[in-house]
Protein backbone atom coordinates (compact mmCIF):
# COMPACT_ATOMS: atom_id res chain seq x y z
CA UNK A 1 114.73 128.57 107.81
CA UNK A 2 114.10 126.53 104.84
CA UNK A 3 112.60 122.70 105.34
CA UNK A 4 113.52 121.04 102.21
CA UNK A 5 111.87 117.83 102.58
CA UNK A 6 108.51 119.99 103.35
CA UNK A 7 109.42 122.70 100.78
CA UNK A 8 108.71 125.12 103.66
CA UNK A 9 109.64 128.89 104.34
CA UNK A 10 109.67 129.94 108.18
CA UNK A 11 110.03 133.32 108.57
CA UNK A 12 109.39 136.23 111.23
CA UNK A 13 107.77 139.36 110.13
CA UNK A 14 105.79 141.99 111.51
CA UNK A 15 104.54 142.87 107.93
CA UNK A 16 101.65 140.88 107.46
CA UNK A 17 98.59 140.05 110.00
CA UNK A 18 99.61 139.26 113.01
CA UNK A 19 98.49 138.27 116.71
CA UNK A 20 101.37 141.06 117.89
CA UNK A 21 104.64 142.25 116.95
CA UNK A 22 106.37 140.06 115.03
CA UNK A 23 105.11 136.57 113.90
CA UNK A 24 106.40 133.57 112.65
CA UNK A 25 104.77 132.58 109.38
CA UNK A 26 105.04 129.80 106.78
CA UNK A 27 105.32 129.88 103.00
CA UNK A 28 105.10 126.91 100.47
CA UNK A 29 107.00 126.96 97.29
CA UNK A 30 110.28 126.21 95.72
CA UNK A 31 112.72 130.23 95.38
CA UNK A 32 110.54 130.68 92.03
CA UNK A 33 106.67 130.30 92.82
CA UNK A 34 105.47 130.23 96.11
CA UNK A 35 101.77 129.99 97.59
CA UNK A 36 100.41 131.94 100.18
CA UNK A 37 101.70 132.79 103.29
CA UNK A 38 100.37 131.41 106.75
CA UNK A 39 100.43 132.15 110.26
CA UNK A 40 101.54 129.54 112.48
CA UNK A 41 99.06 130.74 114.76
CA UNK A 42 98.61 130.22 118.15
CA UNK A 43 100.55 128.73 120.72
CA UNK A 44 103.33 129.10 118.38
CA UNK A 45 102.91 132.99 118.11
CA UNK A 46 102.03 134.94 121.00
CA UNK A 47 101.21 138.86 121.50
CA UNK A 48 104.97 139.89 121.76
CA UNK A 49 107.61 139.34 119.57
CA UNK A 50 107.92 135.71 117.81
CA UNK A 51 111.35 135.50 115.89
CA UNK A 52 114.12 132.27 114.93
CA UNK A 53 111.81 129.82 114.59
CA UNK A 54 113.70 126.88 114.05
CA UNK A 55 112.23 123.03 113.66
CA UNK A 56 114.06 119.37 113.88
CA UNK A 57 111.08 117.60 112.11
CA UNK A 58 113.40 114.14 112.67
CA UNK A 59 112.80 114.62 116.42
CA UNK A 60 109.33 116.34 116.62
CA UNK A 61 110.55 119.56 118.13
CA UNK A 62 110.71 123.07 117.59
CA UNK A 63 112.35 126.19 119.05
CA UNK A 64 111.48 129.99 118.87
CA UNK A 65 113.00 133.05 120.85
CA UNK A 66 109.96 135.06 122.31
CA UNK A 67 109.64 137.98 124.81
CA UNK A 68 106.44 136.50 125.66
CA UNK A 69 104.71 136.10 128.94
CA UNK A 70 106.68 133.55 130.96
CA UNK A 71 110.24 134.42 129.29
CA UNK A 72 112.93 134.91 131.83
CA UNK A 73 112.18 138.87 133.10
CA UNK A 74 115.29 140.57 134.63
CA UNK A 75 113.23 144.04 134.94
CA UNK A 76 109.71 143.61 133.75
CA UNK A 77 107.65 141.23 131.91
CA UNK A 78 108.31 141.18 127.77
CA UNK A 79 111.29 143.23 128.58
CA UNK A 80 113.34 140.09 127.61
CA UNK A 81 113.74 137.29 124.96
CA UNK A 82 113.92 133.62 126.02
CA UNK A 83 114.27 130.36 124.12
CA UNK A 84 110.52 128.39 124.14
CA UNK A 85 110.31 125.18 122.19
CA UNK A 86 106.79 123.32 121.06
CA UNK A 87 106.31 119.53 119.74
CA UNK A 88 105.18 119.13 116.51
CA UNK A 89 104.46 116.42 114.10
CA UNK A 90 107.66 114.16 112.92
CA UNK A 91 108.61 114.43 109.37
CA UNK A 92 108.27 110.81 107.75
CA UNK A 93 110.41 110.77 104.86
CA UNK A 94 108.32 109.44 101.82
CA UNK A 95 110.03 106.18 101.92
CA UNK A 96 109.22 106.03 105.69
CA UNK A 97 105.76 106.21 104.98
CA UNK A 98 105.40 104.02 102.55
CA UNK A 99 107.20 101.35 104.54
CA UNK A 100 104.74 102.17 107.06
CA UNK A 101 101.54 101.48 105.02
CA UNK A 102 102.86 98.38 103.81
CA UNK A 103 103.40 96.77 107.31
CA UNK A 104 99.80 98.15 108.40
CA UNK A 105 98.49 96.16 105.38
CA UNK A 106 100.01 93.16 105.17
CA UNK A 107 99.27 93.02 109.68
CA UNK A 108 95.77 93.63 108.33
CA UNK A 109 95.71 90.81 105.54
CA UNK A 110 97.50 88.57 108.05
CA UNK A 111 94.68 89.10 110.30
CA UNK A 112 91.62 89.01 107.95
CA UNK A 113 93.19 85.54 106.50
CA UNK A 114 93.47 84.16 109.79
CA UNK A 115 90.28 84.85 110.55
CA UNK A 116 89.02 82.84 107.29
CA UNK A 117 90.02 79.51 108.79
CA UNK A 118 89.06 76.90 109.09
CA UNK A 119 87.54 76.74 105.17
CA UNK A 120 85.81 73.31 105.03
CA UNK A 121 85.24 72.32 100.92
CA UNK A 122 82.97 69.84 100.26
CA UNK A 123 82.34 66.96 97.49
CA UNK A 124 79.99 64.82 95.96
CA UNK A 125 80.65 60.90 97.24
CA UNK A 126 83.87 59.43 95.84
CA UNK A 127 84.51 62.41 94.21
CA UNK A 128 87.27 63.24 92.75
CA UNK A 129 88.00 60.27 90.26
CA UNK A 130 85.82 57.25 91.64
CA UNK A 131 86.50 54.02 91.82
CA UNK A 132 90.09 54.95 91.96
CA UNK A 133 93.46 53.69 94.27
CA UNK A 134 94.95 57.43 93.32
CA UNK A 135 96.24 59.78 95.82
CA UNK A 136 96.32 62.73 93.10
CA UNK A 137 93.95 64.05 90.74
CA UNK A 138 94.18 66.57 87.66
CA UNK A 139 90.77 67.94 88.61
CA UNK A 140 90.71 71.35 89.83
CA UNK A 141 88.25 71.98 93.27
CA UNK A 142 86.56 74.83 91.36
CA UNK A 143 85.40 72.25 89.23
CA UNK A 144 83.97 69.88 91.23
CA UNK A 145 82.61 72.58 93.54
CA UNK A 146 80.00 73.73 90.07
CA UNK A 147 79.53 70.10 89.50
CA UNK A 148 78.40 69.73 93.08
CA UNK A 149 76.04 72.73 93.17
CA UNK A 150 74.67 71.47 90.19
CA UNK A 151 73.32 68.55 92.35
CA UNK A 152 71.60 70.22 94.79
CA UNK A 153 67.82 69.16 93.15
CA UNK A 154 69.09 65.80 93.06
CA UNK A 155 70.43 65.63 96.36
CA UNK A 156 66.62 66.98 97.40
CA UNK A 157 64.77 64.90 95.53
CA UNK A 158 66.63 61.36 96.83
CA UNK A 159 66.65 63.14 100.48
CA UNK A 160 63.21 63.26 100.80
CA UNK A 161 61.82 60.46 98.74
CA UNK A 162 59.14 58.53 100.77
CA UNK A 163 58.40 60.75 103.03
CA UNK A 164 55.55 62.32 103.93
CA UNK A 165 54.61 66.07 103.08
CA UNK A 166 56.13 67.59 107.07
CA UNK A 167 59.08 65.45 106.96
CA UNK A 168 59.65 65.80 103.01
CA UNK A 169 59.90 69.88 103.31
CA UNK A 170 62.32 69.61 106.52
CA UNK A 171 64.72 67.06 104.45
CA UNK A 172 64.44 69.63 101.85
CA UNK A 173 65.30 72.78 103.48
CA UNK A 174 68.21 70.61 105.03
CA UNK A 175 69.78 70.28 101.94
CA UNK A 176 69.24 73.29 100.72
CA UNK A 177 71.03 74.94 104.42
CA UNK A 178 73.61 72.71 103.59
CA UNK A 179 74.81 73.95 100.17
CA UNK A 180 73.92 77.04 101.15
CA UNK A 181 75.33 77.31 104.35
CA UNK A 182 78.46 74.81 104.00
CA UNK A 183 78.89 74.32 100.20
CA UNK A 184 78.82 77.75 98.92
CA UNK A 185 79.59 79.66 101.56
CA UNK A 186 82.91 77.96 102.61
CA UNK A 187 83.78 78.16 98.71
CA UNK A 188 83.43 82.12 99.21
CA UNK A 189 85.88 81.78 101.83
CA UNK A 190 88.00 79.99 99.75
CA UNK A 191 88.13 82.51 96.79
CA UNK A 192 88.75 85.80 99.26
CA UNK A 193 91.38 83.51 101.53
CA UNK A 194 92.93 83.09 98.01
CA UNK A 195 92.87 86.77 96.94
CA UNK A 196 94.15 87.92 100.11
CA UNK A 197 96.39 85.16 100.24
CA UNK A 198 98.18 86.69 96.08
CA UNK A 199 98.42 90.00 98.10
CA UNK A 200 100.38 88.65 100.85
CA UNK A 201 102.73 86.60 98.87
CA UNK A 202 103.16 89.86 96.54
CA UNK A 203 104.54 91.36 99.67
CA UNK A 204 107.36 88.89 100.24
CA UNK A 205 105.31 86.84 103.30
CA UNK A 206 105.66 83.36 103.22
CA UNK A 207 102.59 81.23 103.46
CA UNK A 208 102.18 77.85 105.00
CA UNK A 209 98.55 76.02 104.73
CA UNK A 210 97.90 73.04 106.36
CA UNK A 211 94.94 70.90 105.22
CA UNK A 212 92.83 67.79 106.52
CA UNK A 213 90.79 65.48 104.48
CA UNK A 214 87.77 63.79 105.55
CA UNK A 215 85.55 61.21 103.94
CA UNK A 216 82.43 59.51 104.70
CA UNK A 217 82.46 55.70 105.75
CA UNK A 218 81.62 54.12 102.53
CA UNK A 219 85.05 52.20 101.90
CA UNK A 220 87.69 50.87 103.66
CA UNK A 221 90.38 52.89 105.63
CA UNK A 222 92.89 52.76 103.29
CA UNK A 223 90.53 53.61 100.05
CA UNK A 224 89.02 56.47 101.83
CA UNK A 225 92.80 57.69 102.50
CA UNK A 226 93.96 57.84 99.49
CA UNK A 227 89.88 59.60 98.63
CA UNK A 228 90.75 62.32 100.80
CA UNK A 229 94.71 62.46 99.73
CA UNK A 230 92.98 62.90 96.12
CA UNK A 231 90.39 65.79 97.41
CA UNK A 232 93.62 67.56 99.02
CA UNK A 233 95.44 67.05 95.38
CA UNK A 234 91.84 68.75 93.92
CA UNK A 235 92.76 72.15 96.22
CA UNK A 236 96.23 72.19 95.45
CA UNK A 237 95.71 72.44 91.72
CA UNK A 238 93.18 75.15 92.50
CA UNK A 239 96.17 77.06 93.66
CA UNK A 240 98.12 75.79 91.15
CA UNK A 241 95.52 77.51 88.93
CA UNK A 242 94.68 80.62 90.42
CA UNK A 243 94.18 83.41 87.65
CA UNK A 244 96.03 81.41 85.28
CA UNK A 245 98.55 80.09 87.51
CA UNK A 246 99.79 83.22 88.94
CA UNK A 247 100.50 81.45 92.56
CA UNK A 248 103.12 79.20 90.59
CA UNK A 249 105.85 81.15 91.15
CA UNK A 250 105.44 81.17 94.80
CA UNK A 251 105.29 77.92 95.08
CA UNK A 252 107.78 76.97 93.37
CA UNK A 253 110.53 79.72 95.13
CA UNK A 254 109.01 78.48 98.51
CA UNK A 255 106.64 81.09 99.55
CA UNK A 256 104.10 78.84 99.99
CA UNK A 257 103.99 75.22 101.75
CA UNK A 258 101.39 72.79 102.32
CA UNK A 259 101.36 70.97 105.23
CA UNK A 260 98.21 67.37 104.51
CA UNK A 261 97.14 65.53 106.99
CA UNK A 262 94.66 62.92 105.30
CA UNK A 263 92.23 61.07 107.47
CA UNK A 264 89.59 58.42 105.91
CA UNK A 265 86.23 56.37 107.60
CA UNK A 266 88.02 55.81 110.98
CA UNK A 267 87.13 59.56 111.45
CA UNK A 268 83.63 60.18 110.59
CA UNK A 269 80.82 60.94 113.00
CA UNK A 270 79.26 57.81 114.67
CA UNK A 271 76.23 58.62 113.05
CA UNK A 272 76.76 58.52 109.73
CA UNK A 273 75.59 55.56 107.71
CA UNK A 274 78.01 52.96 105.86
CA UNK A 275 75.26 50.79 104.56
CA UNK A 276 75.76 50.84 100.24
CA UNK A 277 72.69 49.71 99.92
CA UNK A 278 70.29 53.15 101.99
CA UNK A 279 72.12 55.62 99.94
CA UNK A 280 69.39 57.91 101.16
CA UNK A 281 71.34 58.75 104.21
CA UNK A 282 74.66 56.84 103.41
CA UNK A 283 75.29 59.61 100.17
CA UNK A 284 72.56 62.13 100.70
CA UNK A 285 71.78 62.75 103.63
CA UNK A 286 73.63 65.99 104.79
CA UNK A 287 74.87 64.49 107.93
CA UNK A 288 77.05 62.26 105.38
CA UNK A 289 77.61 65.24 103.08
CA UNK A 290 79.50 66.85 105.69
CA UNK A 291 81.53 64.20 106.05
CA UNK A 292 82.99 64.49 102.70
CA UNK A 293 85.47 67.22 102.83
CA UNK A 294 88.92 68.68 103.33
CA UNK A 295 89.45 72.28 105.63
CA UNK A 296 91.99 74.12 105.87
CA UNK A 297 92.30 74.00 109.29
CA UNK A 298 95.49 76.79 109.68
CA UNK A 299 97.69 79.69 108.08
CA UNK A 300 100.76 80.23 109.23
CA UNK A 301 102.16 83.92 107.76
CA UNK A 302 105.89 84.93 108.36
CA UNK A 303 108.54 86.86 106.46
């Protein structure tokens, strides 16, 4: 028999090497060139005669007439020929497969993207646009993510200023954990949630992000909401952004959805100062610092 899809020759023949008798053997090619012929081997071929081999790759099975030990004997053993059948690997049509590999992947992105969250992004006090009633902002998160980094000595020098030599190299390497640590690692985060994020929308998944803002208590209530409404706007034109504003399309067909919740001073830590005046720990210190940010706090991935 011929297998099309395979481009496979089966044949029985007692002309080439065998394990006995006749064999079943296999033969790539296409009527004009063909490659070179193999034997199936054992348990396919046995020491008698192996002959009509005949597969159904759909259904994983295939059947071969033998007068091998255990065929039906009705005067002595091999004097017979019986129908034996094997399981062998389905045939997956190309488009089958391909199918396949695309749903391991995009099970596989859905996990790893999951497993991102929560991404907490952090900012510089009042930042984006101070001194400002605005719930949006043109800035971009990227941007004010380098501006922050780029305060990092500052943010050392006012930590630890009057203090003595112990205490001024612990307030140090607290700040410097804390962009480390929080700052630039959670902006990785963000950047390979975002990648894998393009590949998943690419594959037709829609993608629903729900973010929380947080700000320290340096304001009232209702400033510090609209603060952290502006720091949510700061992500969403990162998105909007992305490689040139390759997400666009997605968001505008649906694929993606944000979901804000915005929270302001009625939710920061107890601890965290409020006092203008001791910016030292009201701005600076990184038990504040933490306190100004937005996360990403779920995914949701469906088709």
């Amino acid at each position: 028999m011929f297998h099309w899809n395979a481009g496979l020759l089966y044949f029985s023949s007692n002309h080439y090497q065998t394990i006995g008798a006749f064999d079943i053997f296999a033969v790539k090619g296409n009527f004009r060139v063909w490659n070179e012929i193999q034997n199936l081997g054992y348990p396919i071929n046995s020491a008698q005669n192996d002959i009509y081999y005949k597969i159904y790759p759909e259904e994983g099975i295939a059947f071969l007439t033998s007068n091998r030990k255990g065929a039906l004997a009705q005067t002595h053993q091999s004097c017979c020929n019986d129908i034996f059948y094997y399981n062998i690997e389905k045939f997956v049509s190309e488009e089958e497969r391909l199918a396949m590999e695309t749903e391991i992947r995009i099970a596989t992105l859905t996990q790893r993207t999951k497993l991102l969250v929560p991404i907490s992004l952090y900012f510089h006090n009042d930042i984006p646009n101070p001194n400002s009633w605005d719930t949006v902002t043109t800035q971009n998160y990227s941007d004010t993510y380098f501006s922050y980094m780029q305060m990092q000595e500052k943010y050392r020098r006012e930590f630890s200023k009057g203090l003595d030599r112990t205490r001024r190299e612990q307030a140090t390497d607290s700040i410097d954990v804390f962009f480390s640590n929080m700052v630039e690692e959670n902006y990785n985060r963000l950047i390979e949630f975002t990648k894998m994020m393009k590949e998943l929308l690419e594959s037709g998944q829609k993608v629903a992000i729900t973010i929380k803002g947080f700000t320290s208590p340096l304001n009232t209530v209702e400033y510090n909401n609209n603060l952290a409404k502006r720091r949510i706007s700061s992500l969403v034109n990162y998105f909007n952004e992305y490689e040139n504003g390759v997400l666009r399309q997605y968001i505008e067909n649906g694929q993606i959805e944000y979901k804000f919740v915005a929270f302001g001073k009625t939710k920061a830590a107890a601890n965290v100062s409020d006092d203008r005046s001791d910016q030292r720990n009201s701005v600076y210190n990184p038990a504040a610092a933490r306190e100004r940010r937005i996360e990403i706090i779920a995914v949701e991935i469906e088709r």
